[in-house]
N, C-alpha and C. Protein backbone atom coordinates (compact mmCIF):
# COMPACT_ATOMS: atom_id res chain seq x y z
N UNK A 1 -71.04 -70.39 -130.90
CA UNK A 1 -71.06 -70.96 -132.22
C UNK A 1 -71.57 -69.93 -133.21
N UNK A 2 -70.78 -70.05 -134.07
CA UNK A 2 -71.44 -68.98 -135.53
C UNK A 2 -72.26 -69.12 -136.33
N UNK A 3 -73.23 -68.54 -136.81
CA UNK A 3 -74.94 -68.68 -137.39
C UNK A 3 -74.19 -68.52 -138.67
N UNK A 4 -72.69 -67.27 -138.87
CA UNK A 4 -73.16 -67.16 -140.54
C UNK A 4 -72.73 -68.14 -141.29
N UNK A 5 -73.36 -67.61 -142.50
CA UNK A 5 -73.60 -68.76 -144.05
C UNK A 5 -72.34 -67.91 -144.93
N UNK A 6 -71.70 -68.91 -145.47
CA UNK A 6 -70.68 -68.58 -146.04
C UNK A 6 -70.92 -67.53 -147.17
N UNK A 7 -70.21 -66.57 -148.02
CA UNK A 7 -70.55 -65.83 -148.79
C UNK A 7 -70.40 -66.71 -149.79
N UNK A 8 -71.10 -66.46 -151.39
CA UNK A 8 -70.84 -66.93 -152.49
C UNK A 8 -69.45 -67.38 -152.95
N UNK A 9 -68.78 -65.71 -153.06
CA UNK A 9 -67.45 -65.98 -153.24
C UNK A 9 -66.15 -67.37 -152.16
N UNK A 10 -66.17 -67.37 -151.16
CA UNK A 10 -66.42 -68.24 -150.30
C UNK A 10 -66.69 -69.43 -150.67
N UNK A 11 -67.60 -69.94 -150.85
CA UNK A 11 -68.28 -71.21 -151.41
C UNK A 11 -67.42 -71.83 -152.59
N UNK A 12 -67.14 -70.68 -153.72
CA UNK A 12 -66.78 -71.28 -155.13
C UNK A 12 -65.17 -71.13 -154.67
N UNK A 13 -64.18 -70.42 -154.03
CA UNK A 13 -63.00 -70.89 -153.64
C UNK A 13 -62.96 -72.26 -152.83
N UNK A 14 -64.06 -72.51 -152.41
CA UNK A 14 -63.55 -74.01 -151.74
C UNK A 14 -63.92 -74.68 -152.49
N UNK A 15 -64.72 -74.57 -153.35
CA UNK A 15 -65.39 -75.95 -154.14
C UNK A 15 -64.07 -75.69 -154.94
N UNK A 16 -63.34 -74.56 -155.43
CA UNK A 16 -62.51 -74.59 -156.41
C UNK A 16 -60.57 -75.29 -155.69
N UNK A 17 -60.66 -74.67 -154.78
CA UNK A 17 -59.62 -75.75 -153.96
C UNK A 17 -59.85 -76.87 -154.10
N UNK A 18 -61.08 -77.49 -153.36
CA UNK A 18 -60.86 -78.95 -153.62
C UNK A 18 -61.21 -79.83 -154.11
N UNK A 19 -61.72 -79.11 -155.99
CA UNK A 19 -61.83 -79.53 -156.94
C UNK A 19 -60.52 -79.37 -157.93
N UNK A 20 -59.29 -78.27 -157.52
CA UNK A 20 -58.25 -78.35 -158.41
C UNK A 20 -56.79 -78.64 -157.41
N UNK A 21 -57.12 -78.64 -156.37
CA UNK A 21 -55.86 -78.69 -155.32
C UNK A 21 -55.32 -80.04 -154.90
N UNK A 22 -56.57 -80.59 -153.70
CA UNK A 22 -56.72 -81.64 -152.95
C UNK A 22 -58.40 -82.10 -152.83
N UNK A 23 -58.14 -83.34 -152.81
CA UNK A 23 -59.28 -84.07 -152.19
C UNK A 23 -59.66 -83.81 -151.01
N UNK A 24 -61.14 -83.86 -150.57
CA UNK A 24 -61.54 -83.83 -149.36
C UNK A 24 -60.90 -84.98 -148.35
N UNK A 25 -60.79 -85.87 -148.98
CA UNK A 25 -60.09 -87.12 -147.65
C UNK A 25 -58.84 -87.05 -147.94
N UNK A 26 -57.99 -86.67 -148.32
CA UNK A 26 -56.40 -86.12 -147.99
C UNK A 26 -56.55 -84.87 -147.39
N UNK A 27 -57.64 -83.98 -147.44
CA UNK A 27 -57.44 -82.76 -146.69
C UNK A 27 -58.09 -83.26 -144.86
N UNK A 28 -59.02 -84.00 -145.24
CA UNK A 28 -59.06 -84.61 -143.60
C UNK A 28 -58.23 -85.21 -142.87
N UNK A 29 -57.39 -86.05 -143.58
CA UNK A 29 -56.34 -86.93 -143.43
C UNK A 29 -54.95 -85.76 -142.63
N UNK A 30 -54.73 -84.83 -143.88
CA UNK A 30 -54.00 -83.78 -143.12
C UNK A 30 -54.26 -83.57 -142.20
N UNK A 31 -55.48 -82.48 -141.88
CA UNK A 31 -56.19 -82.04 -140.79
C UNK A 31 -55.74 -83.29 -139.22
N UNK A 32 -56.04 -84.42 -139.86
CA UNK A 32 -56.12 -85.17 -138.39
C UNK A 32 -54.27 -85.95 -138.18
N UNK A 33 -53.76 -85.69 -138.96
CA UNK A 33 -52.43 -85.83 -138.72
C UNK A 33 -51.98 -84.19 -137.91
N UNK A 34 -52.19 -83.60 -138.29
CA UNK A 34 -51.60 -81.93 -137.98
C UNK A 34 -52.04 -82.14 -136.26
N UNK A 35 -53.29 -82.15 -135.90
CA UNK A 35 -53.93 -82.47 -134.82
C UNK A 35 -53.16 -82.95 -133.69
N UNK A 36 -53.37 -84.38 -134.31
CA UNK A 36 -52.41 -85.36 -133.92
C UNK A 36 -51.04 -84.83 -133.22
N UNK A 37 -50.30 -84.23 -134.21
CA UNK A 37 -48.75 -83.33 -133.75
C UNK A 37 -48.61 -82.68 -132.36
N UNK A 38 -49.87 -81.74 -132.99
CA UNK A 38 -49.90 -80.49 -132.02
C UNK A 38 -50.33 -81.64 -130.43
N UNK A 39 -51.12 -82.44 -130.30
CA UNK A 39 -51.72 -82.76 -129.11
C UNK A 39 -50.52 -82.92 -128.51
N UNK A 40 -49.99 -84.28 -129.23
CA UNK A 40 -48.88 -84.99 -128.57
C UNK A 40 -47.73 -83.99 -128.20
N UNK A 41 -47.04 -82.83 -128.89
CA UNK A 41 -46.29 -82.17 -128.39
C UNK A 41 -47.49 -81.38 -127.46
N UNK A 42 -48.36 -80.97 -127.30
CA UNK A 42 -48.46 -80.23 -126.07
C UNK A 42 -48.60 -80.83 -124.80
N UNK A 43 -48.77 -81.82 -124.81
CA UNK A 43 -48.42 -83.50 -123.79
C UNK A 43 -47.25 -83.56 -123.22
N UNK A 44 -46.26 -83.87 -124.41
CA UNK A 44 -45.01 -83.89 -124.06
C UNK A 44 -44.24 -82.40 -123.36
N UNK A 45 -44.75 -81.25 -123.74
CA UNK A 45 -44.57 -79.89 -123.04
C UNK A 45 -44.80 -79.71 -121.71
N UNK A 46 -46.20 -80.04 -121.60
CA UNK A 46 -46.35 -79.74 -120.10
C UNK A 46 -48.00 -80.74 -119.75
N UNK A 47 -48.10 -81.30 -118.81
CA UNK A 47 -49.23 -82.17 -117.92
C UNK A 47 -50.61 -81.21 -117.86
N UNK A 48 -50.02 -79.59 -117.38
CA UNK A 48 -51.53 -79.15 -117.26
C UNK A 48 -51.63 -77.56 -118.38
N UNK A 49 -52.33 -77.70 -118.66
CA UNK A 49 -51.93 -76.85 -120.20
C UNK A 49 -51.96 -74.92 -119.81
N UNK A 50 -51.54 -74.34 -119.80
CA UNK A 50 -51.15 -73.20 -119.43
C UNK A 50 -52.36 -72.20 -119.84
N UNK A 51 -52.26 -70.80 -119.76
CA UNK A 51 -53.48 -70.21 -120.85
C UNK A 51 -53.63 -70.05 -121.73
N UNK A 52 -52.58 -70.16 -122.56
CA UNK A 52 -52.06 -69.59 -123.72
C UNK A 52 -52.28 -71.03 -125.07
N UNK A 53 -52.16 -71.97 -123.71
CA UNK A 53 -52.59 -73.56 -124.68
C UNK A 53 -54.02 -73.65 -124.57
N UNK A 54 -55.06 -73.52 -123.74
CA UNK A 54 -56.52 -73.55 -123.46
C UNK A 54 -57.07 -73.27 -125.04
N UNK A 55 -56.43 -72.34 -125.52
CA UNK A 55 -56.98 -72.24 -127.32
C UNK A 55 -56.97 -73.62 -128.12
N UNK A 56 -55.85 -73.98 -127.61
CA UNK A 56 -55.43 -75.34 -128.78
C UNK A 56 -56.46 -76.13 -128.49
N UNK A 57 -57.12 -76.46 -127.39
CA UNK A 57 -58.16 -77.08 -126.69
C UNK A 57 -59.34 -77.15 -128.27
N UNK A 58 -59.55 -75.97 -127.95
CA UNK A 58 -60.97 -75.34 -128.76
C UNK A 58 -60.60 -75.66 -130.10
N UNK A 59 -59.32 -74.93 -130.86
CA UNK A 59 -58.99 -75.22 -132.33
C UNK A 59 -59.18 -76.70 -132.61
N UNK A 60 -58.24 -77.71 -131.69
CA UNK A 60 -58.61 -79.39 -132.07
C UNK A 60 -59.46 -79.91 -131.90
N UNK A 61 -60.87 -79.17 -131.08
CA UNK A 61 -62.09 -79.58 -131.38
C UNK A 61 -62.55 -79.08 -132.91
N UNK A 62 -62.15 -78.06 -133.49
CA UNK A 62 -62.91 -77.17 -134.71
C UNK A 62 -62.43 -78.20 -135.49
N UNK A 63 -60.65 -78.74 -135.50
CA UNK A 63 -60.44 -78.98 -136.67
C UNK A 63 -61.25 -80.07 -136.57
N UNK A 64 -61.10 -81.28 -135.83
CA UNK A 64 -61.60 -82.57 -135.83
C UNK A 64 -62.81 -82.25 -136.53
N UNK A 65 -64.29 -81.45 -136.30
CA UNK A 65 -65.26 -81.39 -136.51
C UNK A 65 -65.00 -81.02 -138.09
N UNK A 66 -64.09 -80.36 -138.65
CA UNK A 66 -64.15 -79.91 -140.19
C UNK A 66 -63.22 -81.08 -141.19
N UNK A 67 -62.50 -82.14 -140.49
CA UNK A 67 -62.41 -83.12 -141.36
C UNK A 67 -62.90 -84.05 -141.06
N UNK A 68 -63.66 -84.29 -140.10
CA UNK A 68 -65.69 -85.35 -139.61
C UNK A 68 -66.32 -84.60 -141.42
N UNK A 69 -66.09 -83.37 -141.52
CA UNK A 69 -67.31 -82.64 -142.22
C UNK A 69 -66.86 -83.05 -143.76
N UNK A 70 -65.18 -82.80 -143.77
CA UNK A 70 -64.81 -83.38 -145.19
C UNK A 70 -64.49 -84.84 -145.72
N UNK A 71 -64.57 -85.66 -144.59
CA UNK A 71 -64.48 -87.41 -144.80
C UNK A 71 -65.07 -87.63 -143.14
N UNK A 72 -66.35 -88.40 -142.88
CA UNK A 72 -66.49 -89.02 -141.76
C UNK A 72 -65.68 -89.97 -141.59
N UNK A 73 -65.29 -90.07 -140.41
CA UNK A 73 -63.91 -91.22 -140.15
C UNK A 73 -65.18 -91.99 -138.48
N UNK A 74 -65.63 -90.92 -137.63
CA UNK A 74 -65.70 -91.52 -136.81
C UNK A 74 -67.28 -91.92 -136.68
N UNK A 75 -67.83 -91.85 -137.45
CA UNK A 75 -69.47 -92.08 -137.90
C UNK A 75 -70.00 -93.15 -136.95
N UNK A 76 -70.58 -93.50 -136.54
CA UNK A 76 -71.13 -94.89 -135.92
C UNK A 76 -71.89 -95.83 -137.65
């Protein structure tokens, strides 16, 4: 897991994305539709996931956790 803190510049492009682009809960919404895609076709591809899929593993944990971060959906 990564310690660093985002740079300034960094910070004010996202606040500026998704203050002039998209909303945070349409960008989660994306995020967990996109997800969604990728799982089910790598399902439908193959039963035991190859090496080259073991990444997708890790990425659909990141994304899930970064649209949890931009709209909680699964909160208790």
């Amino acid at each position: 897991m990564s310690t660093n803190t985002l740079s300034r510049e960094t910070e004010l492009r996202l606040t500026e994305f998704f203050n002039n682009s998209i909303d945070s809960k349409s960008m989660a919404k994306t995020i967990r539709q996109v997800n969604y895609l990728l799982a089910l076709n790598v399902m439908r591809e193959q039963e035991t996931l190859k090496p080259e899929n073991i990444n997708l593993e890790d990425n659909f944990y990141w994304l899930n956790k970064l649209a949890e971060i931009l709209d909680p959906y699964l909160e208790d």
